[in-house]
PDB file of N, CA and C in Angstrom:
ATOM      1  N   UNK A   1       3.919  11.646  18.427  1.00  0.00           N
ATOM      2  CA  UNK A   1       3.979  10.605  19.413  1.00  0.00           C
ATOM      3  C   UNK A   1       4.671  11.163  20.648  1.00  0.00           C
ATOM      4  N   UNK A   2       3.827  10.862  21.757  1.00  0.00           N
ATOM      5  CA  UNK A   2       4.529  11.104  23.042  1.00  0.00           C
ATOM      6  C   UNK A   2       5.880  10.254  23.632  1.00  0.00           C
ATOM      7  N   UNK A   3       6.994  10.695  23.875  1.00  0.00           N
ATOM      8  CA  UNK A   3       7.583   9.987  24.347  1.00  0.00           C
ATOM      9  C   UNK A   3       8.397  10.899  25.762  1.00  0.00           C
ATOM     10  N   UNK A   4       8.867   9.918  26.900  1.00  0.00           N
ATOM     11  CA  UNK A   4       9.037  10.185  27.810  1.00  0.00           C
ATOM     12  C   UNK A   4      10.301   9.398  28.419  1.00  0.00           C
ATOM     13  N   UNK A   5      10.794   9.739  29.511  1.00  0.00           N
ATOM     14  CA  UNK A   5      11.319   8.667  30.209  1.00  0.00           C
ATOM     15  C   UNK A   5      11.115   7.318  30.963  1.00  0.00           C
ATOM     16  N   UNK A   6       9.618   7.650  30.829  1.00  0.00           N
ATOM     17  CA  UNK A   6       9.119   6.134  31.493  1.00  0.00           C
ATOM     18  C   UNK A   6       8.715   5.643  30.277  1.00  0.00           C
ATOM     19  N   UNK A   7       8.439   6.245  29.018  1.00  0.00           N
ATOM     20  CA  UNK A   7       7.928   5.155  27.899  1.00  0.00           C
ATOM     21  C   UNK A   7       7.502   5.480  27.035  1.00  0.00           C
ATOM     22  N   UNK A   8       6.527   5.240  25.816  1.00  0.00           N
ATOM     23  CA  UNK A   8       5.777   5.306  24.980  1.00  0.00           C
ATOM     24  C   UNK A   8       4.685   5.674  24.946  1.00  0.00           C
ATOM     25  N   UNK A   9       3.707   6.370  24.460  1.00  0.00           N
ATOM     26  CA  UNK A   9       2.028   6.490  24.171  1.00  0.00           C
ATOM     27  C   UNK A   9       2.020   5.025  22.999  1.00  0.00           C
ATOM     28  N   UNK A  10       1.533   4.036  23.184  1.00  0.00           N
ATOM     29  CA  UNK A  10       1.540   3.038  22.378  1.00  0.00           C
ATOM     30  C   UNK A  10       0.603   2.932  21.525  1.00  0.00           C
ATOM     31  N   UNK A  11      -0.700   3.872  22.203  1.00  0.00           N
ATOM     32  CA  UNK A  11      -1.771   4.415  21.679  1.00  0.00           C
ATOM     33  C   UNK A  11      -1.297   4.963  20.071  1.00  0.00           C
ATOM     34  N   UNK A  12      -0.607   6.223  20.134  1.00  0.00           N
ATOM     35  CA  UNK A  12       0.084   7.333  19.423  1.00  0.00           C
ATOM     36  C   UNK A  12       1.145   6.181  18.626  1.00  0.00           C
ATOM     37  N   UNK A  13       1.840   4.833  18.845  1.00  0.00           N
ATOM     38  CA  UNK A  13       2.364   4.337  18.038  1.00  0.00           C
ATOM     39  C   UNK A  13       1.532   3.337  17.384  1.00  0.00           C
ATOM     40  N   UNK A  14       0.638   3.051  17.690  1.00  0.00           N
ATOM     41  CA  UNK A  14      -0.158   2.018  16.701  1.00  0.00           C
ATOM     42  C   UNK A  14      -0.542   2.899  15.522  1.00  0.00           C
ATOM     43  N   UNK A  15      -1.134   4.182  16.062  1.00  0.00           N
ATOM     44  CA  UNK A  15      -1.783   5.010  15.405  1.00  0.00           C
ATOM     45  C   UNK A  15      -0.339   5.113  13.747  1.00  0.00           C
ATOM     46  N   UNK A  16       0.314   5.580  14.373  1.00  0.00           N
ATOM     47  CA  UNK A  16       1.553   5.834  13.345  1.00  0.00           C
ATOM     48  C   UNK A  16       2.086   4.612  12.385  1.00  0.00           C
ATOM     49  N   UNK A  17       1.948   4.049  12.972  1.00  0.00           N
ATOM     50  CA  UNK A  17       2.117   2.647  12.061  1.00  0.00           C
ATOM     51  C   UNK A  17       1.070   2.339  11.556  1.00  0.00           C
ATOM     52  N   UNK A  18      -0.366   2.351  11.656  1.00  0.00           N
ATOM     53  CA  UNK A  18      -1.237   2.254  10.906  1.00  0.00           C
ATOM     54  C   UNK A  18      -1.310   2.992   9.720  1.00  0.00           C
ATOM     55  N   UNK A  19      -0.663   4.148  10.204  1.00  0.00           N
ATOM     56  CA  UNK A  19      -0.460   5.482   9.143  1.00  0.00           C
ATOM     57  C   UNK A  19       0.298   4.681   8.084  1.00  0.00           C
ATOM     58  N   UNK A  20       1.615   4.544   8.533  1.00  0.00           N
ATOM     59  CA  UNK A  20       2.678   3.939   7.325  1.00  0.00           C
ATOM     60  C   UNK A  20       2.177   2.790   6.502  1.00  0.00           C
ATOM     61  N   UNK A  21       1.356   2.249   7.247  1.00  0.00           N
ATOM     62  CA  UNK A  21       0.905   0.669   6.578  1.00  0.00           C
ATOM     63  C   UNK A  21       0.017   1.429   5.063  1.00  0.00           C
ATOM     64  N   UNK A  22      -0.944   1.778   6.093  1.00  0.00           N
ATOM     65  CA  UNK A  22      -1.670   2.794   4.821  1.00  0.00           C
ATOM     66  C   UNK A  22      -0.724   3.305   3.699  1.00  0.00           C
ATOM     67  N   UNK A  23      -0.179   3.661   4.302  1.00  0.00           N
ATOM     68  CA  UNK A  23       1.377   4.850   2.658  1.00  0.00           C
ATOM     69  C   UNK A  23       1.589   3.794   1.689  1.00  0.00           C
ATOM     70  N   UNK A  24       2.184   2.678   2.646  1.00  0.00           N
ATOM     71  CA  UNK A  24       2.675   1.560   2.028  1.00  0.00           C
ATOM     72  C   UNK A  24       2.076   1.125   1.108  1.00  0.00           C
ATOM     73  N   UNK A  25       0.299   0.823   1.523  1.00  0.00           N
ATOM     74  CA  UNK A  25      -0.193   0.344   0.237  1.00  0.00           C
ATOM     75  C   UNK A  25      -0.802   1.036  -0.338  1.00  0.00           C
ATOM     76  N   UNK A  26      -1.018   2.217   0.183  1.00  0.00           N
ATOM     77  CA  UNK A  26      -1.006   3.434  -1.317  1.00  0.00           C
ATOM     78  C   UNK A  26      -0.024   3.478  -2.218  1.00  0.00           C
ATOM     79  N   UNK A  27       1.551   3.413  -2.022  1.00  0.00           N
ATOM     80  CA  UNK A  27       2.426   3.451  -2.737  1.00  0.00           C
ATOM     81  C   UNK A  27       2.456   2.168  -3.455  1.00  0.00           C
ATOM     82  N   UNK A  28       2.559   1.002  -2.923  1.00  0.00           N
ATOM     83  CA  UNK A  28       2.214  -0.316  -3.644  1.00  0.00           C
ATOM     84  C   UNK A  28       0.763  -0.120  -5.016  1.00  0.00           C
ATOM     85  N   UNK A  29      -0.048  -0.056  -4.887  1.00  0.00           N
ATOM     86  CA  UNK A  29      -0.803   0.405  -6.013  1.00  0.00           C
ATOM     87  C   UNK A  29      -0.579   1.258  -6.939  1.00  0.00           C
ATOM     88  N   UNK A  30       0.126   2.707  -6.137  1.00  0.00           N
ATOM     89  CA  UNK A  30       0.372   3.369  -7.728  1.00  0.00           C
ATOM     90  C   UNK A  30       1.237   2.860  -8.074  1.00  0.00           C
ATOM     91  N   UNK A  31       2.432   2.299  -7.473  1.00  0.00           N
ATOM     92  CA  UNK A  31       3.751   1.294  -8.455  1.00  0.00           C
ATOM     93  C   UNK A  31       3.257   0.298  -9.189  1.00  0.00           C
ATOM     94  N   UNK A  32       2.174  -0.177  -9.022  1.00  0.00           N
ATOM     95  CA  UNK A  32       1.350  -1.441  -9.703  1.00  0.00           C
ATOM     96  C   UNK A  32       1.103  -0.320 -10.804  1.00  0.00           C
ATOM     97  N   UNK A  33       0.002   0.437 -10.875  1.00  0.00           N
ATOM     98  CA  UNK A  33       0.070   1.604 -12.006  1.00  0.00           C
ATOM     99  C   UNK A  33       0.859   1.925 -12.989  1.00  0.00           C
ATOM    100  N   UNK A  34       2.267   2.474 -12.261  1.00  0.00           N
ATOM    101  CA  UNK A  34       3.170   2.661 -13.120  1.00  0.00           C
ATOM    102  C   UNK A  34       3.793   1.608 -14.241  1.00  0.00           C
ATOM    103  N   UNK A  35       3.711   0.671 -13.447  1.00  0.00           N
ATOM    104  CA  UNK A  35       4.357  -0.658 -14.241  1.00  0.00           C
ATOM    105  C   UNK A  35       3.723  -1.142 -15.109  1.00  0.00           C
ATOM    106  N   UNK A  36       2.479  -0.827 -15.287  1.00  0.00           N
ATOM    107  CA  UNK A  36       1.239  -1.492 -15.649  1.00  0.00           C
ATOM    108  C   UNK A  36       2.020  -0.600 -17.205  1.00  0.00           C
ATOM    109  N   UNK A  37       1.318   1.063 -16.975  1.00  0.00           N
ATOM    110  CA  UNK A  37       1.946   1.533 -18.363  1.00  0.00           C
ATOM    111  C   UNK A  37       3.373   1.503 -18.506  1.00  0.00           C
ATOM    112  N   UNK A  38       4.578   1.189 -17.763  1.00  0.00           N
ATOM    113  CA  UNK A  38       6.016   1.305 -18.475  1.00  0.00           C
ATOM    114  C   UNK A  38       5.271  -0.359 -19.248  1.00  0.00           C
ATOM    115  N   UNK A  39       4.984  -1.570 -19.399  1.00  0.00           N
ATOM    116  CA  UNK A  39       4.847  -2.144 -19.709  1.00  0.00           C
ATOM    117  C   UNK A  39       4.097  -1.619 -21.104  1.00  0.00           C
ATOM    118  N   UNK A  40       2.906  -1.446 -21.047  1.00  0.00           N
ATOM    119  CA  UNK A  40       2.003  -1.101 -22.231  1.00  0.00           C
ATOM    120  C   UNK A  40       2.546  -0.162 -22.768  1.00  0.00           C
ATOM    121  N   UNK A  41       3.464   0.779 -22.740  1.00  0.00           N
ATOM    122  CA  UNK A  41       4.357   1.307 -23.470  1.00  0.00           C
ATOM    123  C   UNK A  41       5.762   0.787 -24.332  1.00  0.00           C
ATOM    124  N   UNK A  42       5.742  -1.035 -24.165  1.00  0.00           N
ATOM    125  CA  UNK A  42       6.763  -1.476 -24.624  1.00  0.00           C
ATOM    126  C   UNK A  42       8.294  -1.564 -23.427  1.00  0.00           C
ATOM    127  N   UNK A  43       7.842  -0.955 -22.324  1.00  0.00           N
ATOM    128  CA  UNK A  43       9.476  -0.928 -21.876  1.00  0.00           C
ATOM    129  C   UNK A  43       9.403  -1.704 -20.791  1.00  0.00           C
ATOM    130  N   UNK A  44       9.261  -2.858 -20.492  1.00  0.00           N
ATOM    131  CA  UNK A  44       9.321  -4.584 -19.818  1.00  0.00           C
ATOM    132  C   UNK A  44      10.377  -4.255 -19.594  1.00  0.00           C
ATOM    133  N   UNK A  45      11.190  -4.346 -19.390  1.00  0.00           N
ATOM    134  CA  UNK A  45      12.541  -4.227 -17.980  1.00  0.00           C
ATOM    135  C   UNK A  45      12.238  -2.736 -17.126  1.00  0.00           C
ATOM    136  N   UNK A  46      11.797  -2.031 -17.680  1.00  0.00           N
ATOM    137  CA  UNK A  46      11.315  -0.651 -16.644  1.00  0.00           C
ATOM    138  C   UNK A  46       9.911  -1.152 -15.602  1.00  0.00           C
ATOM    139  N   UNK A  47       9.023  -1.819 -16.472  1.00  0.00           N
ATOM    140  CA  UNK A  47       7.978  -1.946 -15.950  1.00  0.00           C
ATOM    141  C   UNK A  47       8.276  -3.488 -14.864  1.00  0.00           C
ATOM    142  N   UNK A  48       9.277  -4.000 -14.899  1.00  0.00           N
ATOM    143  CA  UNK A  48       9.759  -5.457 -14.170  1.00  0.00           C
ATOM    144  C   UNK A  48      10.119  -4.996 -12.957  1.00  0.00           C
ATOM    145  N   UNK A  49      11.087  -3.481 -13.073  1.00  0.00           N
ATOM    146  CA  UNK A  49      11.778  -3.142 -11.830  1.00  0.00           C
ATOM    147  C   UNK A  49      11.008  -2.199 -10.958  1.00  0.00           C
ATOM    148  N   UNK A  50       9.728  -1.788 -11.446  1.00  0.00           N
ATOM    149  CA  UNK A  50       9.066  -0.858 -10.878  1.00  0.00           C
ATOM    150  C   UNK A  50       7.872  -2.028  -9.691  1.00  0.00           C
ATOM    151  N   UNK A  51       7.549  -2.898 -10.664  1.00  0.00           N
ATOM    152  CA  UNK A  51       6.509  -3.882 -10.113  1.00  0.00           C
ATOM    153  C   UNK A  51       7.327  -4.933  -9.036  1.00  0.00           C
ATOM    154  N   UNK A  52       8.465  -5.042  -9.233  1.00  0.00           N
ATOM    155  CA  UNK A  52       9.194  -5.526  -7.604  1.00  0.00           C
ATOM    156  C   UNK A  52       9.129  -4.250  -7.027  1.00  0.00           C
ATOM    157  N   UNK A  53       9.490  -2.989  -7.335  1.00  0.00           N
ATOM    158  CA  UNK A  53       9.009  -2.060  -5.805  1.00  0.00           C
ATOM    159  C   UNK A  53       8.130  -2.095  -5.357  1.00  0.00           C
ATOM    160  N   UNK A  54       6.895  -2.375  -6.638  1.00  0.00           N
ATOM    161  CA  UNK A  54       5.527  -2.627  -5.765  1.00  0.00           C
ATOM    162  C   UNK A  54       4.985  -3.719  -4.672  1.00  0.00           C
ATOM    163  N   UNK A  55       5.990  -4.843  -4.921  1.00  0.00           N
ATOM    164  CA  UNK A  55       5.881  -6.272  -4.482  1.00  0.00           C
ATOM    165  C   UNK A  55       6.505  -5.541  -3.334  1.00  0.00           C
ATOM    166  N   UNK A  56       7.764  -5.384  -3.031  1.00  0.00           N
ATOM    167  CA  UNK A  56       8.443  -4.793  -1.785  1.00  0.00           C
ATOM    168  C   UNK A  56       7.874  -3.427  -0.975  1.00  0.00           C
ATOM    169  N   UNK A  57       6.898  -2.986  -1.604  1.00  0.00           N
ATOM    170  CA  UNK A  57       5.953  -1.865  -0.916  1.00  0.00           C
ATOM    171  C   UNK A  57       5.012  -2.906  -0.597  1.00  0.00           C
ATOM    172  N   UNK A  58       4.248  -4.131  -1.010  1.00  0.00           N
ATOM    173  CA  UNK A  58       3.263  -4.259  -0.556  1.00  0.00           C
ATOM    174  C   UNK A  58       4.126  -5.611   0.663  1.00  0.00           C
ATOM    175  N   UNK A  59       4.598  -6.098   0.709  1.00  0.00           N
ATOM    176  CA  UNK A  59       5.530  -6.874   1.833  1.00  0.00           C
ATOM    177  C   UNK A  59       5.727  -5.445   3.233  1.00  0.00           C
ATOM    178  N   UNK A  60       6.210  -4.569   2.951  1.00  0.00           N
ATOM    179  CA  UNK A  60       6.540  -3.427   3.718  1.00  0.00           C
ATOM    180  C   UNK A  60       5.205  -3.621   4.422  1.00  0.00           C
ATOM    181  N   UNK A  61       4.132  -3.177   3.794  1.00  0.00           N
ATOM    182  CA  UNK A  61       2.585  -2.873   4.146  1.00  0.00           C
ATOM    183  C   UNK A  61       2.508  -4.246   5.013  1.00  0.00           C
ATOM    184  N   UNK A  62       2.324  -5.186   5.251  1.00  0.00           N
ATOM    185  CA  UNK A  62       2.553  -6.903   5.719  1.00  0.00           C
ATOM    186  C   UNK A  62       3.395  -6.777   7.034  1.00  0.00           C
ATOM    187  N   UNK A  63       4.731  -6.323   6.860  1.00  0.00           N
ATOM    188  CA  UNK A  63       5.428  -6.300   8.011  1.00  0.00           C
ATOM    189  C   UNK A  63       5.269  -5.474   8.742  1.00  0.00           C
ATOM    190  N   UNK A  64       4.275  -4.118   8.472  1.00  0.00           N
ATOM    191  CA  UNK A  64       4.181  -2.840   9.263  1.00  0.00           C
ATOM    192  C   UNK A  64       2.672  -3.713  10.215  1.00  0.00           C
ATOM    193  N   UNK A  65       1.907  -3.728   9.637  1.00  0.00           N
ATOM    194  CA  UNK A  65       0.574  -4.714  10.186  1.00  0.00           C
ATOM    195  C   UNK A  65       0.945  -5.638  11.168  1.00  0.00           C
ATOM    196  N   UNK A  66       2.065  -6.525  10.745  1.00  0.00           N
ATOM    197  CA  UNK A  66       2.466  -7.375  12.229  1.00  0.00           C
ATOM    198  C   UNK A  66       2.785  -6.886  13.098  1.00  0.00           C
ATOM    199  N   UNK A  67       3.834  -5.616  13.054  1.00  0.00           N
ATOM    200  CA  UNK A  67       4.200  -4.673  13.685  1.00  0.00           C
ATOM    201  C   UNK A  67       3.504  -4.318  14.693  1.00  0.00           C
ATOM    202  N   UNK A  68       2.622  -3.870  14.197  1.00  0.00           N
ATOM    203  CA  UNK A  68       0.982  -3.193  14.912  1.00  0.00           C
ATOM    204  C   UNK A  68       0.746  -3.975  15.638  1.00  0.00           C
ATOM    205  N   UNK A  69       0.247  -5.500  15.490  1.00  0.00           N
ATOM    206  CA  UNK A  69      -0.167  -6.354  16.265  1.00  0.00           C
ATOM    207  C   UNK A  69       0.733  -6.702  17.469  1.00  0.00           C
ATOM    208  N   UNK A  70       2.099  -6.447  17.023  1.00  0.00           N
ATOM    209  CA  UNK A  70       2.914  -6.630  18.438  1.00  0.00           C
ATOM    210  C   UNK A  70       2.946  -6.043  19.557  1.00  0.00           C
ATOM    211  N   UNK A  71       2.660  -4.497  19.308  1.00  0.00           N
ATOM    212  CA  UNK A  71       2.256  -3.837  20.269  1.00  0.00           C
ATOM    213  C   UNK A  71       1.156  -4.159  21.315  1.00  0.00           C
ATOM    214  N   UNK A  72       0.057  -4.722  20.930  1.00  0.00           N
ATOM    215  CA  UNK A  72      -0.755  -5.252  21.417  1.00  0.00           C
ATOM    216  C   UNK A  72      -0.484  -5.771  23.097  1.00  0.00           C
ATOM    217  N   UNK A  73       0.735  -6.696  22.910  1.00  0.00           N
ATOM    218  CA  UNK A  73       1.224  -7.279  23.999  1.00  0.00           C
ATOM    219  C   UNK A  73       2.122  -6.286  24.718  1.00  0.00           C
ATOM    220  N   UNK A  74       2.542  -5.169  24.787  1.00  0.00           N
ATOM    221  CA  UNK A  74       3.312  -4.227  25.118  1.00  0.00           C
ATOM    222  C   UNK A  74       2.349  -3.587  26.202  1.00  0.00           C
ATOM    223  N   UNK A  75       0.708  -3.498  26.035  1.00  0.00           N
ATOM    224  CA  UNK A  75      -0.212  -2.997  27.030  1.00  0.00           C
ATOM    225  C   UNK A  75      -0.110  -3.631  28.270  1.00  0.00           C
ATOM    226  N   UNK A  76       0.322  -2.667  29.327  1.00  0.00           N
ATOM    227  CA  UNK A  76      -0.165  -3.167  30.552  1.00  0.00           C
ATOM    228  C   UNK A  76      -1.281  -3.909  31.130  1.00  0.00           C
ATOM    229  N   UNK A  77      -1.881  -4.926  31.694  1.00  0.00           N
ATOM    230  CA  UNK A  77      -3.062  -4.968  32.102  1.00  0.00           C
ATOM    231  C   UNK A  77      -3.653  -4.262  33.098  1.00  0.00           C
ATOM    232  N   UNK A  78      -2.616  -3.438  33.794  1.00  0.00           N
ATOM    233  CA  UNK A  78      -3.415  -2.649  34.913  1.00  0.00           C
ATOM    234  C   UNK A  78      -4.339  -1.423  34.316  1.00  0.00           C
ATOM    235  N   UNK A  79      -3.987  -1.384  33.343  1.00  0.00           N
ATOM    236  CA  UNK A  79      -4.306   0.035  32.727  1.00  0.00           C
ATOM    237  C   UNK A  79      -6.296  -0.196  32.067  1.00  0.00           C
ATOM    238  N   UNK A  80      -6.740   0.340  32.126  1.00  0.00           N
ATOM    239  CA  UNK A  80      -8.014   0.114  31.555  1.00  0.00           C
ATOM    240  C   UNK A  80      -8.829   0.847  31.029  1.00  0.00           C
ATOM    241  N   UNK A  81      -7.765   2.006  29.832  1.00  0.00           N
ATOM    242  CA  UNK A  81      -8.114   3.318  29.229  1.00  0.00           C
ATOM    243  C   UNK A  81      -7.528   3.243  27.713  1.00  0.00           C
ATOM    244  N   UNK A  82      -7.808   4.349  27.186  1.00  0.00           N
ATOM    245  CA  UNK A  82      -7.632   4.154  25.883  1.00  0.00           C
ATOM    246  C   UNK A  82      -5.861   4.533  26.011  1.00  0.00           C
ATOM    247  N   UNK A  83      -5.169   4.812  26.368  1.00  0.00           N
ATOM    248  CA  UNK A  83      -3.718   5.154  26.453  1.00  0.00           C
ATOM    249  C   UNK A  83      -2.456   4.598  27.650  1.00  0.00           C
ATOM    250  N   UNK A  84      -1.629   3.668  27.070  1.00  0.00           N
ATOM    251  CA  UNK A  84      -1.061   3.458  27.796  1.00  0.00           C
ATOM    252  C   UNK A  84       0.575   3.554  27.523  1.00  0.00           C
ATOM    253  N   UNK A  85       1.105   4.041  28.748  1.00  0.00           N
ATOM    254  CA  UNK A  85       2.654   4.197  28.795  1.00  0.00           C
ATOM    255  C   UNK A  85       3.292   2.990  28.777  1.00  0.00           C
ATOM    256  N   UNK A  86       3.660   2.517  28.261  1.00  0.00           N
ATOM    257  CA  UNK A  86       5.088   1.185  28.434  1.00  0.00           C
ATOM    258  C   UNK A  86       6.058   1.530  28.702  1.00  0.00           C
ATOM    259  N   UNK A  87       7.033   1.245  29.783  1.00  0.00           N
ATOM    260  CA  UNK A  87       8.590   1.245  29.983  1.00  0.00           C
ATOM    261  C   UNK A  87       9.251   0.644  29.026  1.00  0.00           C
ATOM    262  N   UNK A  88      10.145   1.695  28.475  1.00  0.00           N
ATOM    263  CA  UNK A  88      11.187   1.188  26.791  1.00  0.00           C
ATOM    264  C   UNK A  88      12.672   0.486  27.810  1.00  0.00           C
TER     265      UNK A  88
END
């Protein structure tokens, strides 16, 4: 990500947060996974505490997405290209 004294590539930060959102619910699924077998292996309090990380990975994934959308309003309207600087 570009950053400067006048601002941001907001472009380059959506992009990055789209990234994380993605991780997020990649990681949310395989924790669903894991829990799935600590469970079918008998061990229900392993598989309880793994499947709230997954719940709190997939909330993460939720709040990174709004995230994204906030930027939205951060675009200049003068600008009328795929990249724009915002003053931080």
């Amino acid at each position: 990500m570009q950053m400067c004294s006048t601002g941001i590539n907001t472009a380059d930060y959506k992009l990055v947060l789209h990234q994380q959102e993605e991780l997020a619910k990649h990681l949310a699924k395989n924790l669903k996974q894991w829990s799935d077998l600590a469970t079918m292996m008998g061990q229900a309090e392993l598989g309880e505490r793994i499947s709230e990380a997954s719940t709190k990975a997939t909330e993460a994934a939720e709040s990174i997405h709004g995230a994204a959308h906030e930027i939205d309003h951060l675009h200049d309207d003068d600008h009328d290209h795929g990249v724009t600087v915002t003053k931080v």
